[in-house]
Protein backbone atom coordinates (compact mmCIF):
# COMPACT_ATOMS: atom_id res chain seq x y z
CA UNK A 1 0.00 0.00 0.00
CA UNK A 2 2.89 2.48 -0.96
CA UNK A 3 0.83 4.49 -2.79
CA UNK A 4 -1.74 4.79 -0.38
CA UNK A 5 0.02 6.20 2.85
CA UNK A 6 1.37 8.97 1.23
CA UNK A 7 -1.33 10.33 -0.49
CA UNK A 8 -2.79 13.62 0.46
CA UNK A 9 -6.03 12.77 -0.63
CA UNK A 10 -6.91 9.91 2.26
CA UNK A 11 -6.59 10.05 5.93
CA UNK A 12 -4.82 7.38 8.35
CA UNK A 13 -8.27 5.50 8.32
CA UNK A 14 -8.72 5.66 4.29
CA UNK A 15 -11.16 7.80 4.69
CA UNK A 16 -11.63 10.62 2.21
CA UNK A 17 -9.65 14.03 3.75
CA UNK A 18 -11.38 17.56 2.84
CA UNK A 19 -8.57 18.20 -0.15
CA UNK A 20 -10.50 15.35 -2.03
CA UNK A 21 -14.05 16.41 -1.17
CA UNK A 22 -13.52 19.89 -2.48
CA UNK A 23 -11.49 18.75 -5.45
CA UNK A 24 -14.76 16.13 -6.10
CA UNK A 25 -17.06 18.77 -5.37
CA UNK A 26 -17.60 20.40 -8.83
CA UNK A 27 -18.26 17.08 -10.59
CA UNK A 28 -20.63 15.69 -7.90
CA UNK A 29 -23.94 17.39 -9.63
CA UNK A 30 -22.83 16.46 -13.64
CA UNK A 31 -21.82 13.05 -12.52
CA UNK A 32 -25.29 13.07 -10.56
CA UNK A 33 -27.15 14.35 -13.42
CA UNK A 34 -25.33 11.64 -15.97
CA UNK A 35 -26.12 8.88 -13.50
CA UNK A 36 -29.80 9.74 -13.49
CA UNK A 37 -30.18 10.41 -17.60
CA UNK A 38 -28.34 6.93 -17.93
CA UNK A 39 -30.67 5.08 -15.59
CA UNK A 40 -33.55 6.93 -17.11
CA UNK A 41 -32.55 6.03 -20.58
CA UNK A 42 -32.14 2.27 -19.70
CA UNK A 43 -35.01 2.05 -17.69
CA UNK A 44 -37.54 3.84 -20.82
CA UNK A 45 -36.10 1.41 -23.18
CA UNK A 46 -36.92 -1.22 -20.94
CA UNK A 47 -40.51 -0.05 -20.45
CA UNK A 48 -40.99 0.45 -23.87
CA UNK A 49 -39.98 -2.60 -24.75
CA UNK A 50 -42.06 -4.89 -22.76
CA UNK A 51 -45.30 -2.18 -23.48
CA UNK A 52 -44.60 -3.24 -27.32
CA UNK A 53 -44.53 -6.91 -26.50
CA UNK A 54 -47.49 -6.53 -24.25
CA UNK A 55 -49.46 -5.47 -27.42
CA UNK A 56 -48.49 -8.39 -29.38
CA UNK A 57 -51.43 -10.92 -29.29
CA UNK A 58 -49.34 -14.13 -31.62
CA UNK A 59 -52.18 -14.36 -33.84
CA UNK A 60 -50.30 -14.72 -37.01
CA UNK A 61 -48.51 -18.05 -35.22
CA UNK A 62 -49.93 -21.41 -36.40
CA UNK A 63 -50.39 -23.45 -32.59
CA UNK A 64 -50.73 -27.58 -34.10
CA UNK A 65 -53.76 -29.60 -32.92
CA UNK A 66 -51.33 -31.90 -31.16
CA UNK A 67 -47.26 -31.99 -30.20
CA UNK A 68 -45.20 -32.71 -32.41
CA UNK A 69 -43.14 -35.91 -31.42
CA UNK A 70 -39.92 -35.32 -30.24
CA UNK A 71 -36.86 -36.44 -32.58
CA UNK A 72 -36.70 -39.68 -30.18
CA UNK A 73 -39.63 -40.90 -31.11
CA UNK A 74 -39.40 -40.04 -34.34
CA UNK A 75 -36.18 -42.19 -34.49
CA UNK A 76 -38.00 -44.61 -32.25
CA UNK A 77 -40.82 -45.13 -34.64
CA UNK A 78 -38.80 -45.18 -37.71
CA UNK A 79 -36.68 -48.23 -36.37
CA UNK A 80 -39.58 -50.09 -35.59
CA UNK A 81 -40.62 -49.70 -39.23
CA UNK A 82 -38.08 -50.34 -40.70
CA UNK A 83 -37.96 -54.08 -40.15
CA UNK A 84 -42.00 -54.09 -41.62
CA UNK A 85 -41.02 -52.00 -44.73
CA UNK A 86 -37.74 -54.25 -45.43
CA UNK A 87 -40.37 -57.77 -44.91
CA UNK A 88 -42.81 -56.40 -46.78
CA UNK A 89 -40.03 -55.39 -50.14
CA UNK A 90 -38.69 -59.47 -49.49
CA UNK A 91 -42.24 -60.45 -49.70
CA UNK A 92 -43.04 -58.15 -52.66
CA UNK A 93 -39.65 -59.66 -54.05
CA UNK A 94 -40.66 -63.35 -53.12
CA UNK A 95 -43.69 -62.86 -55.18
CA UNK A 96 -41.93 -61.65 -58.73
């Protein structure tokens, strides 16, 4: 902490001496000010943006009758036809 005990700026206890306050003192209302036009700004946007997607009532989006199956049991059912579809091309072959 070198660079701490011998600066003019903090006390024995870090704490911040009156050089510092008066040297912060002309920026304390503009930084204020910025603070509060930042957090405004962020918050409006915010507002805005869930206002916009409050309107939104998804009728345009196509909801199916039923779920679709999951790729699973697609994969599930597609094994278990695949044994009937290769019997039923020996059979079909059998037959010529």
């Amino acid at each position: 902490m070198s660079g701490v005990d011998h600066s003019s700026y903090y006390g024995q206890k870090l704490r911040q001496s009156p050089a510092l306050i008066r040297a912060r003192r002309p920026y304390l209302v503009k930084n204020t000010v910025l603070g509060l036009s930042i957090t405004a700004f962020a918050l409006g946007v915010y507002a805005y943006t869930i206002h916009v997607v409050g309107q939104d009532d998804f009728d345009d989006v196509q909801v199916p009758s039923e779920p679709q199956p999951s790729i699973q049991q697609r994969t599930q059912q597609q094994q278990q036809q695949q044994p009937s579809q290769i019997q039923a091309q020996v059979q079909a072959l059998a037959k010529k």
